[in-house]
Protein backbone atom coordinates (compact mmCIF):
# COMPACT_ATOMS: atom_id res chain seq x y z
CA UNK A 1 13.36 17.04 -15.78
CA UNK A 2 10.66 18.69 -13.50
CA UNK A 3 8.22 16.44 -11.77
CA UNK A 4 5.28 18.94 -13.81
CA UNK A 5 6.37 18.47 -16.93
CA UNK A 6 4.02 15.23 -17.49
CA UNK A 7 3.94 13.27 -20.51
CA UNK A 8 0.38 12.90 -22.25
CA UNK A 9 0.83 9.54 -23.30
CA UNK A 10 0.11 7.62 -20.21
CA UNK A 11 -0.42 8.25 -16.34
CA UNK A 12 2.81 6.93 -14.38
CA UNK A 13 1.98 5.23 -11.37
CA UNK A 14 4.17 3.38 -8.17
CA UNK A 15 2.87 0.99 -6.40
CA UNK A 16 4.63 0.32 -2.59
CA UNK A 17 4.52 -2.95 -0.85
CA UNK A 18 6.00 -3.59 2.78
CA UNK A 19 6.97 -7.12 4.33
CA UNK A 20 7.41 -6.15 7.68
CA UNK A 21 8.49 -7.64 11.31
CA UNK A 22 5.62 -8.33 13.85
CA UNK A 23 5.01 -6.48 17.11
CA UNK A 24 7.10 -7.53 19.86
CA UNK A 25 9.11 -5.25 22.47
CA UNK A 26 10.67 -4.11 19.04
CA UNK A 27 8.95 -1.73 16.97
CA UNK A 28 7.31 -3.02 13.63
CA UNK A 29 10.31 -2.56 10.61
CA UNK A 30 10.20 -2.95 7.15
CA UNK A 31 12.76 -6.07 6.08
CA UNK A 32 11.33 -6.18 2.35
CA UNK A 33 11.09 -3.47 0.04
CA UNK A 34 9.49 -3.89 -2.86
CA UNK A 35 7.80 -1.04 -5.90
CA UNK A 36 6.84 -1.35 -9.24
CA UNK A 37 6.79 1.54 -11.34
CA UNK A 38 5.07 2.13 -14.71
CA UNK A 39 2.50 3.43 -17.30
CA UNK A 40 -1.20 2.34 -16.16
CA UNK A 41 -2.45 2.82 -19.50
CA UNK A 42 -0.44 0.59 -21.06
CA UNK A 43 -2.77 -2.42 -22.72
CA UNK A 44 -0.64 -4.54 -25.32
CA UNK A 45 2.32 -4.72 -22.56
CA UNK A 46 3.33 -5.11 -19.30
CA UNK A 47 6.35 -2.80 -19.09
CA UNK A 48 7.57 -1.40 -15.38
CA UNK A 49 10.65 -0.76 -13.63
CA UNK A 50 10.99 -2.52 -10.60
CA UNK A 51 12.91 -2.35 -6.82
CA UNK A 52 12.77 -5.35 -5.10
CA UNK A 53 15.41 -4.49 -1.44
CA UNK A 54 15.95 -6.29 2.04
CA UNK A 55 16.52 -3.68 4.52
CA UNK A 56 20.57 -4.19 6.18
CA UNK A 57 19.96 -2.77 9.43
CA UNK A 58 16.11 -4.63 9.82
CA UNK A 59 17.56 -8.08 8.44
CA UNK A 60 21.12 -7.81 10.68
CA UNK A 61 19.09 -7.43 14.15
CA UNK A 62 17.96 -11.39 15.08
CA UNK A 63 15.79 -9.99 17.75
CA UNK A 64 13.24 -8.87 14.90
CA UNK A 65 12.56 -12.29 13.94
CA UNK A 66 11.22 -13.54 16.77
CA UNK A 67 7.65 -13.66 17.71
CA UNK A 68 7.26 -13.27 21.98
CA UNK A 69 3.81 -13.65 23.67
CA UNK A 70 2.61 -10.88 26.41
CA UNK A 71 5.09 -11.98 29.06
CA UNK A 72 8.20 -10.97 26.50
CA UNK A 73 9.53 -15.07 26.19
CA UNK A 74 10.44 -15.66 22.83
CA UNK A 75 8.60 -18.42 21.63
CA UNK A 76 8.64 -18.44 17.91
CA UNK A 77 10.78 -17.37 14.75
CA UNK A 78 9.28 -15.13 11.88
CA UNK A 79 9.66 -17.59 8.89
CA UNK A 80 8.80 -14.75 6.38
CA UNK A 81 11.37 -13.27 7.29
CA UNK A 82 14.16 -16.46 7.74
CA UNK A 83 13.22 -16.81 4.13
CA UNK A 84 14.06 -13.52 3.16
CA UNK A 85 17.31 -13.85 5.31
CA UNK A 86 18.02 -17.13 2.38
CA UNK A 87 16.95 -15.23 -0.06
CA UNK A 88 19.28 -12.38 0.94
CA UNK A 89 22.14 -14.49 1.60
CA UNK A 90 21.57 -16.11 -1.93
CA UNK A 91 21.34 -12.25 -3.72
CA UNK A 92 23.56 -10.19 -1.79
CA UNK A 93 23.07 -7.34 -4.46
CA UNK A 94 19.60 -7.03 -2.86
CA UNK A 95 20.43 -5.66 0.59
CA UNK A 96 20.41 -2.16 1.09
CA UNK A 97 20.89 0.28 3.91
CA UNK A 98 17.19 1.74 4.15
CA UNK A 99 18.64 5.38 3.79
CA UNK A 100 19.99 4.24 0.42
CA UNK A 101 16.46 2.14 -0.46
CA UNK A 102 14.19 5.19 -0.07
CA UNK A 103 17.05 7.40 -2.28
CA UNK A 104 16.95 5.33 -5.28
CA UNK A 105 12.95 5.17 -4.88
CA UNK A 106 13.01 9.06 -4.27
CA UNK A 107 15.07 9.70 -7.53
CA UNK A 108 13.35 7.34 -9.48
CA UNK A 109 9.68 9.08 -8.40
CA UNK A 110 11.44 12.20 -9.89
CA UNK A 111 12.79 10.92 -13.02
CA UNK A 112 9.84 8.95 -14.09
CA UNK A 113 7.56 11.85 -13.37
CA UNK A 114 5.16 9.18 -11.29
CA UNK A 115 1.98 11.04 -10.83
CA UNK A 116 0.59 8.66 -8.31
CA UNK A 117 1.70 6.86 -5.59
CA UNK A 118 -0.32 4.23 -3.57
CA UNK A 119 -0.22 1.12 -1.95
CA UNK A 120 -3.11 -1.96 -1.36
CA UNK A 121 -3.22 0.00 2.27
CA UNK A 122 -1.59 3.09 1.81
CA UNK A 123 -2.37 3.98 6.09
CA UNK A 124 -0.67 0.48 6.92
CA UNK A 125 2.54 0.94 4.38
CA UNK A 126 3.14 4.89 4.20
CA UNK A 127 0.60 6.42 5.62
CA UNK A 128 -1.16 10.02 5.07
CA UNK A 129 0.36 11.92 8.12
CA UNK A 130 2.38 11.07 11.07
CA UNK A 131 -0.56 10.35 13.09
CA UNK A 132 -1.07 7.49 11.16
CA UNK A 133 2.23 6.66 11.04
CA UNK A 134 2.25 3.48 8.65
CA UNK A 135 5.50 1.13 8.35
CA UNK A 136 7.88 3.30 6.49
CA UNK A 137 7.32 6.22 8.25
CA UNK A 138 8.13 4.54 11.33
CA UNK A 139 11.59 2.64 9.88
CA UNK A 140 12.18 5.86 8.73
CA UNK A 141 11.86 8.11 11.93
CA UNK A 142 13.53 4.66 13.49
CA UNK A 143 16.67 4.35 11.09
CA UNK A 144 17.41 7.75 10.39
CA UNK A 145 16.04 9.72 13.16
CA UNK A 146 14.58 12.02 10.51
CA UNK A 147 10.91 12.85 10.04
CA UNK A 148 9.82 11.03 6.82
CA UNK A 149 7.33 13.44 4.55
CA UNK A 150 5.41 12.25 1.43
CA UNK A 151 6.80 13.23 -1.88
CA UNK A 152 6.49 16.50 -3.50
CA UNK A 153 4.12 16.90 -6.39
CA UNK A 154 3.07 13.42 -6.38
CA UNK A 155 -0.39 12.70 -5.39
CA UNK A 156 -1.68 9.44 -3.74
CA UNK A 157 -4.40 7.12 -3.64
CA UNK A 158 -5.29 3.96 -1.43
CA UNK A 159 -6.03 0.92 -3.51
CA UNK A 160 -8.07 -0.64 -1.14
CA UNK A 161 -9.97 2.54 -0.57
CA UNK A 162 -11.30 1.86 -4.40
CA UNK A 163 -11.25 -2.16 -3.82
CA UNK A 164 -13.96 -1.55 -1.02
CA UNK A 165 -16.21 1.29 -2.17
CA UNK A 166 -16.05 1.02 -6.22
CA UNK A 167 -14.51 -2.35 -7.47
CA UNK A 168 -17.07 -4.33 -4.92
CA UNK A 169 -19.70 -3.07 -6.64
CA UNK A 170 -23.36 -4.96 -7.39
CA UNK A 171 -21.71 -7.11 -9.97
CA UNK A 172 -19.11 -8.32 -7.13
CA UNK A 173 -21.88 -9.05 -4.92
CA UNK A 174 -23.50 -10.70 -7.67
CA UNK A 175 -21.14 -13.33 -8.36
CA UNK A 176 -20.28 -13.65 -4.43
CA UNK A 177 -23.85 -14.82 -4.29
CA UNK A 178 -23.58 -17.41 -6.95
CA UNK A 179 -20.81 -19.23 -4.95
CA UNK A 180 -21.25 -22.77 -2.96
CA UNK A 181 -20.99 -22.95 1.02
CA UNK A 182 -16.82 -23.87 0.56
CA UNK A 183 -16.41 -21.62 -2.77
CA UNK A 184 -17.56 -18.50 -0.46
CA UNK A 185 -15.11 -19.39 2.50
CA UNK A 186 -12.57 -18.29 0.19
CA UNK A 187 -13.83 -14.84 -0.35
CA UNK A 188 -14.63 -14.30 3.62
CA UNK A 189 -13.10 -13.86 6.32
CA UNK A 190 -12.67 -16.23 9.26
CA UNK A 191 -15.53 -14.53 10.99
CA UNK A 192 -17.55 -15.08 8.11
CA UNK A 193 -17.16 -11.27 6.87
CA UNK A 194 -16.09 -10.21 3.28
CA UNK A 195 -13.09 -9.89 2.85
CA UNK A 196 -11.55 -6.99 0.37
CA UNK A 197 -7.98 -8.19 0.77
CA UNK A 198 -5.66 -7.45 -2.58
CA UNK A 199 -5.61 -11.37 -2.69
CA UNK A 200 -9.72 -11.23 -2.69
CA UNK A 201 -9.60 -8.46 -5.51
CA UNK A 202 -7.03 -10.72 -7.65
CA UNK A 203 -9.32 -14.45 -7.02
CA UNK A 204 -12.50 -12.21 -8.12
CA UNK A 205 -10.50 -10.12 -11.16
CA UNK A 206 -8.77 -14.00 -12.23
CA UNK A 207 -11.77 -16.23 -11.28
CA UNK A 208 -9.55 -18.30 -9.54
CA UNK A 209 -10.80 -18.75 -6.08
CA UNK A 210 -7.72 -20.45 -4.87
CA UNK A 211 -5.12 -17.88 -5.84
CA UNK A 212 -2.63 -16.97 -2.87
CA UNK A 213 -0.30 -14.33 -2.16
CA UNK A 214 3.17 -14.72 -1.71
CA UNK A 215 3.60 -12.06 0.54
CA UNK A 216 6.79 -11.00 -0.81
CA UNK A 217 7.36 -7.37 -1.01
CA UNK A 218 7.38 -7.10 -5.18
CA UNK A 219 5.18 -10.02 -6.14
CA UNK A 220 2.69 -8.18 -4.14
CA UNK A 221 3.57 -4.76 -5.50
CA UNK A 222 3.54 -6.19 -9.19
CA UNK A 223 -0.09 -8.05 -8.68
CA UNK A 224 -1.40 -4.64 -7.06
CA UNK A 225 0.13 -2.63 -9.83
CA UNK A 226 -2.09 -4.68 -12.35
CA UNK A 227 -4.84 -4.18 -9.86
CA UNK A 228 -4.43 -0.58 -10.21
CA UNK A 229 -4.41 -0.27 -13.97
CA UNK A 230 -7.64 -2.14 -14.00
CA UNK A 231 -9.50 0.21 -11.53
CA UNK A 232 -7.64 3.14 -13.87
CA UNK A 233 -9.17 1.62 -16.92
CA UNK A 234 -12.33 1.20 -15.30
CA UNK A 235 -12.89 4.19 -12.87
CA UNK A 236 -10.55 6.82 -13.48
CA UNK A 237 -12.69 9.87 -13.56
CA UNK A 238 -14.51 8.98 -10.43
CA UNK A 239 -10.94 8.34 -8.87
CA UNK A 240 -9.78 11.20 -9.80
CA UNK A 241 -12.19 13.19 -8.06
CA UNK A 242 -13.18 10.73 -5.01
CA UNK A 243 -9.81 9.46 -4.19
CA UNK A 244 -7.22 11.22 -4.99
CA UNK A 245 -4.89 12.57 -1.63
CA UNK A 246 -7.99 11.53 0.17
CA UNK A 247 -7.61 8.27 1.24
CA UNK A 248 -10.54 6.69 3.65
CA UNK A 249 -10.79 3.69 5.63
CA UNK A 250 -13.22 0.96 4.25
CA UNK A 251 -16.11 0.10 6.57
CA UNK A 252 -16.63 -4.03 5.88
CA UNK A 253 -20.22 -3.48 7.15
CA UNK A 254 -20.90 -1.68 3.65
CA UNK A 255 -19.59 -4.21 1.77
CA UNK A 256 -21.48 -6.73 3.92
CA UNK A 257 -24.80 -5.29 3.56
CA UNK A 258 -24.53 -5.11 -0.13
CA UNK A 259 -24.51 -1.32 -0.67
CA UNK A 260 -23.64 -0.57 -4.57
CA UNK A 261 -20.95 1.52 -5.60
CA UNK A 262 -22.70 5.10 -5.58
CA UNK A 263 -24.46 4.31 -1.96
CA UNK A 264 -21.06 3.77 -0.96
CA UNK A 265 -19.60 6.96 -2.47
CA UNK A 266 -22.59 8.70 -1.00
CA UNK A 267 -21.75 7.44 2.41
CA UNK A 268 -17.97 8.17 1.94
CA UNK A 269 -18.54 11.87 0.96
CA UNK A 270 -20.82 12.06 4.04
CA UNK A 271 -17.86 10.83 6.38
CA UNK A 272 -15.71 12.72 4.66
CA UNK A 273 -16.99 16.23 4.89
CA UNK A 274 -17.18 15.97 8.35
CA UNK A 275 -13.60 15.72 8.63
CA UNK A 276 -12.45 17.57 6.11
CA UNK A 277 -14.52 20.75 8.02
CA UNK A 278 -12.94 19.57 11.74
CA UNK A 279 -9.24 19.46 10.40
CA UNK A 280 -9.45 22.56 9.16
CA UNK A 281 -10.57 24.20 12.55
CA UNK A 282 -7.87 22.34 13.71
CA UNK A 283 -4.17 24.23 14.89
CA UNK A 284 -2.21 20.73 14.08
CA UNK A 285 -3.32 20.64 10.72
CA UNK A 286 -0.83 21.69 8.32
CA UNK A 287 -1.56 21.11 4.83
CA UNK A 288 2.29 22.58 3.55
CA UNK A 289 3.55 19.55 5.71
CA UNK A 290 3.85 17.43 1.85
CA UNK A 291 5.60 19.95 0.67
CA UNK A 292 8.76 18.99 2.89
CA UNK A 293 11.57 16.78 1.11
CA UNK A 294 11.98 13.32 2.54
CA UNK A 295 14.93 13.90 4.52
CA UNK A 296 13.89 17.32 6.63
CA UNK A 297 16.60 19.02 7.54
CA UNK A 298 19.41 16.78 7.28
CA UNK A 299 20.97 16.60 3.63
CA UNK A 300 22.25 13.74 2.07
């Protein structure tokens, strides 16, 4: 079935989360995979397809879990990822070469006609273009030695784009202001800024100030799934036509300050017609570049 040929019952969505190595002399990789698939519209059930993947060739290389300070001496393991490792030993049927990990997810894109892709941080976990180059782009390029390209006919949005500029809106700031001295901590940062983490969204959406992420690749996609069919249910006309394959960063100050929803989208459609009008003077700019089938060039 063509990727067009859309069913009017519902609006498909995936929703990508990374776990993913830290910095060291190795690059950052992906170790957990995880993606939730399904119908945002859905309201009397939760229904999705799910792929939840440890990465062979990330979880087989000990160097990536360990953490080294500036001189390169390893002082430190990654326990995220030792649990994984457990986890992985425990469900062998969950490790995956990463070639075969973004096949199934490519083919089941395709046969679930997803209309929109996205992730809490779409820049950190896929990223827009190379020159952002988030975390599967760069296991891609790093396992495969192919250029990885977005998906064609499936158009993207950043979920904390919309946390930041719609969903922390005057009512947000509203009930931010109604918390104690130690209620607030939880909804800050440890500079004292907001913070518009998923897990911030989730404590505000719940009420439950003392929720906490796993930080396990599917959890996290599941939760932000749910997150997304609320802003759908909520905003969907406005994200349709703000956000849409036009993902922005979100400026903290902003949210800071107080600024309601439509000062923010005011202020993001300022920003953003600047660069829209300087990448298209631009030589480098290639807007056929999504077009391009995950793996360029090479076959399967």
């Amino acid at each position: 079935m063509s990727p067009n040929n859309r069913h009017n019952t519902g609006t498909i969505a995936c929703v990508v989360d990374t776990e993913c190595s830290y910095i060291t002399k190795n690059p950052r990789m992906i170790f957990h995979f995880g993606a939730t698939f399904g119908d945002l519209e859905q309201e009397h059930s939760f229904n999705v397809i799910k792929m939840d993947y440890y990465v062979k060739e990330v979880m087989q290389d000990l160097d990536l879990f360990l953490h080294q300070n500036r001189e390169g001496h390893n002082y430190s393991y990654n326990k995220s990822m030792a649990r994984a490792l457990k986890d992985a030993i425990e469900n062998p049927y969950k490790v995956k070469s990463w070639r075969d990990i973004v096949d199934e997810w490519q083919e089941k894109l395709y046969a679930m006609n997803v209309e929109y892709l996205t992730s809490y941080n779409f820049n950190f976990d896929i990223g827009v273009d190379s020159s952002v180059g988030g975390t599967m782009r760069k296991t891609h390029q790093q396992l495969t030695d192919k250029t990885f390209y977005l998906p064609r006919n499936v158009d993207y949005v950043c979920l904390m784009d919309i946390a930041g500029n719609l969903f922390m809106n005057r009512d947000y700031n509203r009930w931010l202001n109604s918390l104690t001295s130690e209620e607030l901590e939880q909804m800050t940062t440890d500079k004292g800024n907001p913070s518009y983490s998923a897990e911030s969204c989730i404590r505000y959406l719940n009420k439950d100030l003392w929720y906490k992420e796993q930080h396990t690749a599917l959890r996290d996609s599941l939760l932000e799934f749910q997150l997304f069919s609320h802003f759908w249910k909520k905003w969907k006309g406005t994200i349709k036509k703000e956000f849409v394959n036009n993902v922005r960063p979100v400026h903290w100050s902003n949210i800071k300050k107080g600024y309601s929803a439509k000062k923010k989208l005011e202020l993001r459609r300022g920003k953003m017609n600047k660069i829209k009008l300087k990448k298209t003077k631009s030589k480098d700019f290639d807007p056929n570049q999504l077009e391009i089938p995950l793996f360029n060039g090479g076959g399967k």
